[in-house]
Protein backbone atom coordinates (compact mmCIF):
# COMPACT_ATOMS: atom_id res chain seq x y z
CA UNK A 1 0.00 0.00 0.00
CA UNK A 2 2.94 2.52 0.70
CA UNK A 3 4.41 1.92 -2.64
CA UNK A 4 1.15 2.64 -3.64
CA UNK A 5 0.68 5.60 -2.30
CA UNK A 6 4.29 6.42 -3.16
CA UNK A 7 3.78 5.85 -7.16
CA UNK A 8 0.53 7.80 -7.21
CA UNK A 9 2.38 10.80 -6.13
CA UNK A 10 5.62 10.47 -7.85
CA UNK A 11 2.94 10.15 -10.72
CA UNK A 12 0.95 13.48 -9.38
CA UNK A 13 4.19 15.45 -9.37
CA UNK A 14 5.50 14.19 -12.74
CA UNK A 15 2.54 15.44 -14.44
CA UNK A 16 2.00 18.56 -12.42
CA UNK A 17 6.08 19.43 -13.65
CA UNK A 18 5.36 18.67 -16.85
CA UNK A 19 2.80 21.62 -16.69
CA UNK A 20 5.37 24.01 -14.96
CA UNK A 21 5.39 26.81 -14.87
CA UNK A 22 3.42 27.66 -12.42
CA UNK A 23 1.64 30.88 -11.53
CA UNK A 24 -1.20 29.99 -8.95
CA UNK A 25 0.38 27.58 -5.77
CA UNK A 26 -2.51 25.50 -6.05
CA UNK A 27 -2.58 22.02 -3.68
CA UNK A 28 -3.17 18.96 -5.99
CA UNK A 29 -3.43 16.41 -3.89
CA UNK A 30 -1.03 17.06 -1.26
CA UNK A 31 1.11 18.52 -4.17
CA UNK A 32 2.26 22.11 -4.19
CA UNK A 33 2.28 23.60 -7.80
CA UNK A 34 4.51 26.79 -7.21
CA UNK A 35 5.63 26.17 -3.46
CA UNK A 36 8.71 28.87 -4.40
CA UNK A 37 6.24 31.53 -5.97
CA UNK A 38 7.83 34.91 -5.21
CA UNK A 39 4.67 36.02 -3.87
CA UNK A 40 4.30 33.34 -1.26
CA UNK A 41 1.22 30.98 -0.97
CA UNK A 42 0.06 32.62 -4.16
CA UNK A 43 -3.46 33.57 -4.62
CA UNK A 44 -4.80 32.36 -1.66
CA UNK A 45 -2.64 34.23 1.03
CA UNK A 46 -4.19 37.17 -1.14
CA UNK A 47 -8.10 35.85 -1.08
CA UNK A 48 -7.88 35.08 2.41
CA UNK A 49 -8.10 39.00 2.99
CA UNK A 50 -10.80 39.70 1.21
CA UNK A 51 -12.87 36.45 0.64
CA UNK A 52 -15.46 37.97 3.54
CA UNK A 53 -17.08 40.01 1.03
CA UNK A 54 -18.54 37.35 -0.88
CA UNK A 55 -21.33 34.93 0.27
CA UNK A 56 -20.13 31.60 1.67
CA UNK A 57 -23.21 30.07 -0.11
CA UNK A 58 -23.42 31.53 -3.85
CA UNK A 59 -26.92 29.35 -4.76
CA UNK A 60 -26.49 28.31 -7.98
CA UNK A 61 -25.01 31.97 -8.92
CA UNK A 62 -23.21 31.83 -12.58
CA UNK A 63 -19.91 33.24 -12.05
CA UNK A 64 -17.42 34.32 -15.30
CA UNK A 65 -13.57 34.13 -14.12
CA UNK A 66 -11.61 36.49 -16.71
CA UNK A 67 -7.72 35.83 -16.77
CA UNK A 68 -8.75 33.18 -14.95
CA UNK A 69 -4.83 31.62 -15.34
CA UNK A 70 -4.82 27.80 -13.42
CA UNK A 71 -8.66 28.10 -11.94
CA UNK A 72 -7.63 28.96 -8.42
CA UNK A 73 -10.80 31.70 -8.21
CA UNK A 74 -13.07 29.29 -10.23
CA UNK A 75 -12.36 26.54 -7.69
CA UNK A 76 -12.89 28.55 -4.99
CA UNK A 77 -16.44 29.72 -6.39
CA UNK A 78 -17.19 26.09 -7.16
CA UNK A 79 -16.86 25.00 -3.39
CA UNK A 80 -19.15 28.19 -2.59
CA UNK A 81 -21.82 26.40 -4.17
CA UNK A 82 -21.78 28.21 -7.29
CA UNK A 83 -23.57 26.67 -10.38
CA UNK A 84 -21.94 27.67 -13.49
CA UNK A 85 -18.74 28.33 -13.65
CA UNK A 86 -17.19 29.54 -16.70
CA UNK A 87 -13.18 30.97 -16.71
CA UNK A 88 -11.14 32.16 -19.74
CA UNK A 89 -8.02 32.99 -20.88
CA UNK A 90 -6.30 34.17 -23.44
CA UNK A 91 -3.43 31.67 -22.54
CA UNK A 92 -3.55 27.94 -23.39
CA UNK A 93 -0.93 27.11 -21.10
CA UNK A 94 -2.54 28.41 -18.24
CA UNK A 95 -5.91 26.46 -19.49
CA UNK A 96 -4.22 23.43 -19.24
CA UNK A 97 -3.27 23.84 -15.60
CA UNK A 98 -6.66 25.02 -14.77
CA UNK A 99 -8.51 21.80 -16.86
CA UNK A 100 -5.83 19.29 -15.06
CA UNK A 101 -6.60 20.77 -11.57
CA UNK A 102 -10.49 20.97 -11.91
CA UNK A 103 -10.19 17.57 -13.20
CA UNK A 104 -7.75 16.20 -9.91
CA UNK A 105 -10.64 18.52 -7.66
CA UNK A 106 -13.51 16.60 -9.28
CA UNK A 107 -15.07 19.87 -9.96
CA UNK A 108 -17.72 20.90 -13.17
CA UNK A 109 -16.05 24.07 -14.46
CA UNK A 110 -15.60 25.06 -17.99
CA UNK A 111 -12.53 26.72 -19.54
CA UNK A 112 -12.22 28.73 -22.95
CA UNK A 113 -9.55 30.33 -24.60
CA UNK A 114 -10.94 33.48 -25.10
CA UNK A 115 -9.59 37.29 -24.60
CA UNK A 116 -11.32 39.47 -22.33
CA UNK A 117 -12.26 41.82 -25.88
CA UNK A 118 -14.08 38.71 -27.10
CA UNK A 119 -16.49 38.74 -23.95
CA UNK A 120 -19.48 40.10 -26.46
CA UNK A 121 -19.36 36.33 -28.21
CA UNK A 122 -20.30 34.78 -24.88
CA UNK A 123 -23.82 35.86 -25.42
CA UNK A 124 -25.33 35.75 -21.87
CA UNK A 125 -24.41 37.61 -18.79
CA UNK A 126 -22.94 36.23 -15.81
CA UNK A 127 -24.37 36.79 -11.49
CA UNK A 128 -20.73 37.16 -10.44
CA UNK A 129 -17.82 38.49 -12.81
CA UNK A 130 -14.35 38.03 -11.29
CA UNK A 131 -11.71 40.36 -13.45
CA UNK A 132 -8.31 40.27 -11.36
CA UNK A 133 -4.91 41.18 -12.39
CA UNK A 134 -5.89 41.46 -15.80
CA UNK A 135 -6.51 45.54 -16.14
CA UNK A 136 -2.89 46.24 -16.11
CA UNK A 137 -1.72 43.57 -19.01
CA UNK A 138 -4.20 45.05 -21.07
CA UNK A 139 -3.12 47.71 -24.34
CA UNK A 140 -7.29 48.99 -24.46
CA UNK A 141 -7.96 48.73 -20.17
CA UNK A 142 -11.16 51.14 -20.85
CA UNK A 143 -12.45 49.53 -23.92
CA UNK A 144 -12.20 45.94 -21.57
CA UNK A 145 -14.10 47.96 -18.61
CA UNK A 146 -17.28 48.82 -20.92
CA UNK A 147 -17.44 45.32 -23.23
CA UNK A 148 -17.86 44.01 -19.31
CA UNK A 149 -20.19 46.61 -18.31
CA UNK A 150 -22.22 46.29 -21.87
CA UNK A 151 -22.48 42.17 -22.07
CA UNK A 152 -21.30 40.19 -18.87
CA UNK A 153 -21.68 41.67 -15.50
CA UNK A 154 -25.30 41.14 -14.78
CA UNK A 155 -25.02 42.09 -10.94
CA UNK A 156 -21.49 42.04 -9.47
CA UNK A 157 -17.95 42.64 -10.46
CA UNK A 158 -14.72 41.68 -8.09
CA UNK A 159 -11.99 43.47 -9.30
CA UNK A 160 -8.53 43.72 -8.59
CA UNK A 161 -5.56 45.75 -10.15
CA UNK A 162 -1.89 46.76 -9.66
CA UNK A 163 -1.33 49.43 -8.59
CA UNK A 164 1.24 52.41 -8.60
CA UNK A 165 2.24 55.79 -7.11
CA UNK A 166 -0.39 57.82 -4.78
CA UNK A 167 -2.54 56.15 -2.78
CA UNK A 168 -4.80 59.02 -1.99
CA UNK A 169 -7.86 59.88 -3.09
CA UNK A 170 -8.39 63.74 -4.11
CA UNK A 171 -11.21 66.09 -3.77
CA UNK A 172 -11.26 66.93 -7.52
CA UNK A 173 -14.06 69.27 -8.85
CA UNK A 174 -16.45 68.36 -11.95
CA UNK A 175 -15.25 70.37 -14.56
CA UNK A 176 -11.82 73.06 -14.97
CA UNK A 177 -11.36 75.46 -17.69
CA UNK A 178 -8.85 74.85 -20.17
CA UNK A 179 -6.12 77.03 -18.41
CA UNK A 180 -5.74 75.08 -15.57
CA UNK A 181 -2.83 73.53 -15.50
CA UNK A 182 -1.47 72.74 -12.05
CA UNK A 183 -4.08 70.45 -10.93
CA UNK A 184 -2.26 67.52 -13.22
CA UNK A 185 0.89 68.34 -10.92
CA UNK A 186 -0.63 66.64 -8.02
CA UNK A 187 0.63 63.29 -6.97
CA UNK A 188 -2.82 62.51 -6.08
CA UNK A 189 -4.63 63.62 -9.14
CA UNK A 190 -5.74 60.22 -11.60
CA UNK A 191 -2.89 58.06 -13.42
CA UNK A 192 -2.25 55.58 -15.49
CA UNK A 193 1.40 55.17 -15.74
CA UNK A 194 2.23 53.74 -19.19
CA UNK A 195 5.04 51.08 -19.73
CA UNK A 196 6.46 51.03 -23.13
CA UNK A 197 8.87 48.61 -22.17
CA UNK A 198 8.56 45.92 -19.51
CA UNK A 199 7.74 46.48 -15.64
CA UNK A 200 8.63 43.49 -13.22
CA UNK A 201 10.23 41.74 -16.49
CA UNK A 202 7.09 41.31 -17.90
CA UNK A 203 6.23 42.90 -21.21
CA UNK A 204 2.42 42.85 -21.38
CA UNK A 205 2.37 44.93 -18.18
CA UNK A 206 1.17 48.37 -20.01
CA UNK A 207 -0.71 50.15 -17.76
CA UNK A 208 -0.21 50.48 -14.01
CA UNK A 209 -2.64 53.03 -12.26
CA UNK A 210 -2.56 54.98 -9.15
CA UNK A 211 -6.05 54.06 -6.77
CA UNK A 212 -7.51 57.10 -7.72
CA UNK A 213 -7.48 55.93 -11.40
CA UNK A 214 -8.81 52.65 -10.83
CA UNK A 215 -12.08 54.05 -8.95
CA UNK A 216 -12.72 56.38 -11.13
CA UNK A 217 -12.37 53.82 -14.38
CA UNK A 218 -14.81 51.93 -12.73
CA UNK A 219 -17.07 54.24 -11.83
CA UNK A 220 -17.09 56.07 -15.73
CA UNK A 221 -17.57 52.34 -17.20
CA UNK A 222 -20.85 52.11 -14.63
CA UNK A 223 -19.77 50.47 -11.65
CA UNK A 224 -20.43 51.49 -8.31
CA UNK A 225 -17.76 50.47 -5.61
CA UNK A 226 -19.41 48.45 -2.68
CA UNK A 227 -16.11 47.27 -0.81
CA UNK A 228 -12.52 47.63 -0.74
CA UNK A 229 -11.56 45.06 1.71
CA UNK A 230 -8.26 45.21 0.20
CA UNK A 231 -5.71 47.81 -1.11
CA UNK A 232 -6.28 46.72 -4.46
CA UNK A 233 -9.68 44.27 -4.49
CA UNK A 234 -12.87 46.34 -4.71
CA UNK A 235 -16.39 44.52 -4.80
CA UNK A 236 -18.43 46.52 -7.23
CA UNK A 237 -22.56 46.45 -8.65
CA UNK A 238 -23.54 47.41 -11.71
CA UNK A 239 -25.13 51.16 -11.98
CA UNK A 240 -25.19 53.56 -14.15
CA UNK A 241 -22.57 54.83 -16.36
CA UNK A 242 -21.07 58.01 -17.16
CA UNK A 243 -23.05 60.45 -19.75
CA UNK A 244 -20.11 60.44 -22.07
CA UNK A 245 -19.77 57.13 -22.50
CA UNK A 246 -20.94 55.89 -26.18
CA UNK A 247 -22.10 52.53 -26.32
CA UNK A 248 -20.23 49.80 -28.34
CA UNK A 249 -22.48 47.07 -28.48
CA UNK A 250 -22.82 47.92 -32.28
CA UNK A 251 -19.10 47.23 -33.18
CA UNK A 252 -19.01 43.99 -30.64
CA UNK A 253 -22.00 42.78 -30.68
CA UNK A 254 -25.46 42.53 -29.20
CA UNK A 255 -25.59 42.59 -25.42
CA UNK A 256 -26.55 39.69 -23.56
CA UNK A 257 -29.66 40.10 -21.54
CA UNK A 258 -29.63 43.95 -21.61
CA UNK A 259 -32.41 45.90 -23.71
């Protein structure tokens, strides 16, 4: 029976390396998947701070995981009771994790390849949308907020993004006349820092905000911020957008469940 037990893992691990690397430190079966992840315990150290602000029971909710990388979220949402669970990514790689450990977890969850700008194809809108650390990789982050807002997020969004520089929040008025300059000078004032380059070695990072940018993204795409249980998570509901905003359901599609 030990020798057993000994071949099934040596198995475990051999197929679990073959699928390195590793972003999420998921536990397959005893087996760590990225027990050296420069982050730590890698995402869960990170949802165990905020994973309060979500109901332990989901019902039967329909959830939609964007960037959804190995399916730690997904799984998480599945042992909430959640009923369909759907999580894409544009990477294969990271699908392949995510089918492997959903498989080894016994869990029902579905996985496309599919960018976050192909959202409008899905055709249906989801109870829960979970968009973390995807904002920042992306070269169109306000274009991504309103194809969300327009065809998937039927009640809530979790969101999470990097961010950069101040962490105030400024009393800004609505509206300046064209000579003001000086108000752009403050440290405080909205930014999205641009990387034309790489940040953290990683070329697809294009777009770091500070935290005044990323509330007031969300709240011009049309969500209203519930929680921020943490410095970058925010648990949002879908309201009304701003009165600039033009819709692009015409160029992406029809919107699911919205008239």
């Amino acid at each position: 029976m030990d020798n057993c037990r000994r071949t099934s893992r040596s198995v475990l691990e051999k197929e679990i390396a073959e699928l390195a690397p590793w972003f999420h430190n998921l536990d397959i079966g005893g087996v760590k998947t990225a027990p050296d992840h420069f982050l730590g315990d890698y995402p869960r150290f990170k949802w165990q701070s905020f994973q309060h602000v979500l109901p332990m029971d989901l019902n039967g909710r329909s959830v939609l995981d964007i960037g959804c990388n190995a399916g730690f979220y997904s799984q998480e949402m599945k042992r909430r009771n959640a009923g369909r669970v759907l999580g894409i990514d544009a990477d294969e790689h990271y699908l392949r994790q995510a089918r492997f450990a959903a498989e080894r977890a016994g869990m029902d969850i579905e996985f496309r390849q599919m960018s976050v700008y192909d959202v409008g194809t899905l055709g249906e809108s989801f109870d829960l949308v979970i968009f973390m650390g995807v904002l920042y990789h992306l070269r169109h982050p306000l274009l991504a907020l309103d194809l969300l807002y327009e065809h998937v997020v039927g009640q809530t969004l979790l969101f999470q993004c990097l961010q950069r520089g101040d962490e105030r929040l400024p009393a800004l008025e609505e509206d300046y006349p064209f000579s003001e300059w000086s108000i752009f000078d403050q440290p405080d004032y909205p930014k999205l820092f641009f990387v034309e380059e790489r940040y953290a070695s990683d070329p697809t990072n294009w777009f770091i905000p500070n935290k005044a940018a990323v509330e007031a993204m969300l709240r011009s795409a049309g969500f209203v911020i519930e929680q921020n249980p943490e410095r970058e998570v925010y648990l949002c509901r879908r309201g009304q957008r701003h009165y600039a905003v033009e819709s692009i359901s015409a160029s992406f599609g029809p919107v699911a469940g919205k008239t």
